[in-house]
Protein backbone atom coordinates (compact mmCIF):
# COMPACT_ATOMS: atom_id res chain seq x y z
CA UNK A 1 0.00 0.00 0.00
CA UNK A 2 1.21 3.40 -1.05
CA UNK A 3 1.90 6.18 1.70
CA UNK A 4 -0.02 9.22 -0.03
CA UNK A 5 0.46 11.27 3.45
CA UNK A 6 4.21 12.05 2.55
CA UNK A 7 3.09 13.43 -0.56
CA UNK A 8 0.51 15.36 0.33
CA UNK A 9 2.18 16.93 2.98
CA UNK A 10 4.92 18.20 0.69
CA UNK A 11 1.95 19.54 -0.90
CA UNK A 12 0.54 21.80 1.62
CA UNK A 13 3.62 22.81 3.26
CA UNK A 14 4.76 24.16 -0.50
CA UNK A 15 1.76 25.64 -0.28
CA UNK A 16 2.63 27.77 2.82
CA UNK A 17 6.09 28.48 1.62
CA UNK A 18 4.75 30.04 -1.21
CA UNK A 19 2.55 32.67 1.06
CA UNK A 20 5.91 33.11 2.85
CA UNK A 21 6.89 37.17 2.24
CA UNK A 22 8.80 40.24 4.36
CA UNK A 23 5.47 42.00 4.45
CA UNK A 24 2.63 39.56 4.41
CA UNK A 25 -1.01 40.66 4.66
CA UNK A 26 -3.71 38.90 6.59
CA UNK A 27 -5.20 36.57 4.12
CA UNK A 28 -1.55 34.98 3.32
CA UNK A 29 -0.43 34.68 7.16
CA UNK A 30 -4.20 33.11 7.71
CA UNK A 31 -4.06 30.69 4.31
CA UNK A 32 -0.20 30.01 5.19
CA UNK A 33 -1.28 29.10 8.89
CA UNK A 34 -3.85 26.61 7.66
CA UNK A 35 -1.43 25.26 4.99
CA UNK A 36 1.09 24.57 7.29
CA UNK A 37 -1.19 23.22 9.63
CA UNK A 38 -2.58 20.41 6.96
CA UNK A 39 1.13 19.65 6.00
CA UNK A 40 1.83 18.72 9.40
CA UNK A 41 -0.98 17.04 10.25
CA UNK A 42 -0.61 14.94 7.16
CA UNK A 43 3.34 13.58 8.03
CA UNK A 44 1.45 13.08 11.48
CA UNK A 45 -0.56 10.75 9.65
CA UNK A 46 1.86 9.54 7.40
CA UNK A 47 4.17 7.96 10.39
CA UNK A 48 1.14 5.90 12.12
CA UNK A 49 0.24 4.78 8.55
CA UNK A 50 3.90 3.61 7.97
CA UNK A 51 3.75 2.18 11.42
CA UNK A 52 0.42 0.19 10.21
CA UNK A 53 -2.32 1.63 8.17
CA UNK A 54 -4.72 0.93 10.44
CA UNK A 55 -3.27 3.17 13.04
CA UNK A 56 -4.73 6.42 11.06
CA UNK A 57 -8.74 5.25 11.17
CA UNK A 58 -10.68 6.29 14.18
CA UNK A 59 -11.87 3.05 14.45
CA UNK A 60 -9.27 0.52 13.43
CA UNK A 61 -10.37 -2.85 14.62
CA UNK A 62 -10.75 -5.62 12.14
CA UNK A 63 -15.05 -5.29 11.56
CA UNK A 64 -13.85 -2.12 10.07
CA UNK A 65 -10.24 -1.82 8.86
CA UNK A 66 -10.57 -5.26 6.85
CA UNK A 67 -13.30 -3.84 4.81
CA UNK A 68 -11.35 -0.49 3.70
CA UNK A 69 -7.56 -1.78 3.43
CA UNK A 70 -8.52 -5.01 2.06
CA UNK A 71 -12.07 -5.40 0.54
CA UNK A 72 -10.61 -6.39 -2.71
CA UNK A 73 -9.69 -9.88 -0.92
CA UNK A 74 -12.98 -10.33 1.13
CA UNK A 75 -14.96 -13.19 -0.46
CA UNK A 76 -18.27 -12.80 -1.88
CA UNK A 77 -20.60 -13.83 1.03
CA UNK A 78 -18.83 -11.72 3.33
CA UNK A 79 -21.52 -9.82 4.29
CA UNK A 80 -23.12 -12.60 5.57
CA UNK A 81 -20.37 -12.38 8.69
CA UNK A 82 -21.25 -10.53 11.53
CA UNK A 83 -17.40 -9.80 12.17
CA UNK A 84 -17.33 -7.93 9.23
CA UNK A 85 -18.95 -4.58 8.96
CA UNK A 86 -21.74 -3.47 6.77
CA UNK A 87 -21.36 0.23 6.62
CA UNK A 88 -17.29 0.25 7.59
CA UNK A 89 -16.43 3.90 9.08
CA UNK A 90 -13.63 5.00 6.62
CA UNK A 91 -12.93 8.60 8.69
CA UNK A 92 -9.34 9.11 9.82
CA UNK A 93 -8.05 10.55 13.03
CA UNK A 94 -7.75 14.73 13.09
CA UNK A 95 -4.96 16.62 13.97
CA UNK A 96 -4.53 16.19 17.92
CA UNK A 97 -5.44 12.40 17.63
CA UNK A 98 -2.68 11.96 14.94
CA UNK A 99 0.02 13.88 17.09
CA UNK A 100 -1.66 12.03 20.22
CA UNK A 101 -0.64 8.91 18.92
CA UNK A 102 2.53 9.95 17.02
CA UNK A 103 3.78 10.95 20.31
CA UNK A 104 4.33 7.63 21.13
CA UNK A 105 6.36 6.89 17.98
CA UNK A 106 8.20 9.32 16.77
CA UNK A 107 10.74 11.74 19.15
CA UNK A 108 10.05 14.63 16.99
CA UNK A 109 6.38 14.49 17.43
CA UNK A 110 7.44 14.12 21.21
CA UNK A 111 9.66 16.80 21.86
CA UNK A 112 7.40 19.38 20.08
CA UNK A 113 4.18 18.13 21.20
CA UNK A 114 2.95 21.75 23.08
CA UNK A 115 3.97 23.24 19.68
CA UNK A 116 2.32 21.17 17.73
CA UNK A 117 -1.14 20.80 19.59
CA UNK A 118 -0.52 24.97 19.42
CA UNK A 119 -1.10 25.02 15.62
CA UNK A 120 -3.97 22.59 16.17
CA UNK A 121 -5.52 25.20 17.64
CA UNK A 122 -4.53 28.09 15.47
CA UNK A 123 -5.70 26.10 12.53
CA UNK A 124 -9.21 25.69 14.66
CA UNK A 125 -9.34 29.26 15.19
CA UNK A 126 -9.10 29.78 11.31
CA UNK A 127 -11.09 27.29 10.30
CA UNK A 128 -13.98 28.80 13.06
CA UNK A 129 -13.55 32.22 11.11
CA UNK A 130 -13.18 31.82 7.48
CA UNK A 131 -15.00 28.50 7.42
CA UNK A 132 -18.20 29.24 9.58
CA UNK A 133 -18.57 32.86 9.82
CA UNK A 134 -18.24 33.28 13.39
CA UNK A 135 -19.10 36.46 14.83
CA UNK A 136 -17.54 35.52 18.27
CA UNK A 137 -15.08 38.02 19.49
CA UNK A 138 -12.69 35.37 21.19
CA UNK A 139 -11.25 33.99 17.98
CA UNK A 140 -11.17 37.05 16.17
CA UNK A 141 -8.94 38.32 18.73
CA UNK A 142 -6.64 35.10 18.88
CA UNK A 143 -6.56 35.74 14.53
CA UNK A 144 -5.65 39.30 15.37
CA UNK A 145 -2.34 37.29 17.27
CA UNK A 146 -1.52 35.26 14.63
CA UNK A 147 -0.98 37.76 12.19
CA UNK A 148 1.37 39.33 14.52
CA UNK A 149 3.82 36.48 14.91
């Protein structure tokens, strides 16, 4: 199985490089923030999967994992077996999950943990604004403090 993580990472944290300037105005430090963000979540993701690629689904037991890693090899009355899910739930773990359980894997992930569940939260924040329209005056402060730094 192929490791698309890695990839896309490289992706997204191009992405953010590219928004990268001496004087950078508030849509590129917010679009940069939430590029970055998705880059690292997405080498999170890409260690657990090396690890085992059922290490990146939030629910990885076999009634579930066997049916989205390896449904091309279940035989055809499968669905017959209670052991094997119906409806398998294919969504993956978000960002503080990831790191949660990178944490235990990977010394870099360790080390930089408080840093790391930091952007989590940035990326929150920016998602909160730009993606729902929130008129709360709590995040719009914490965006004013990003595009400080």
């Amino acid at each position: 199985m192929s490791n698309d993580y890695f990839r896309d990472s490289a992706y997204f944290l191009r992405s953010a490089a590219d928004k990268i300037r001496e004087n950078m105005n508030k849509e590129d430090v917010v679009s940069g923030a939430l590029f970055f963000s998705l880059g690292i979540e997405r080498i999170l993701k890409g260690i657990l999967y090396d690890l085992n690629p059922i290490y990146i689904y939030k629910s990885p037991d076999f009634k579930n994992s066997v049916c989205i890693l390896y449904k091309e090899r279940l035989l055809p009355n499968f669905k017959k077996n209670r052991d094997i899910s119906k409806k398998p739930n294919e969504d993956v773990l978000g960002f503080r999950s990831a790191l949660s359980r990178a944490m235990s894997i990977s010394k870099i992930a360790a080390e930089r943990a408080s840093l790391l569940f930091a952007l989590s939260n940035i990326r929150d924040i920016v998602a909160t604004i730009y993606y729902q329209n929130s008129t709360s005056k709590k995040p719009r402060r914490c965006l004013l403090e990003i595009s400080i730094l």
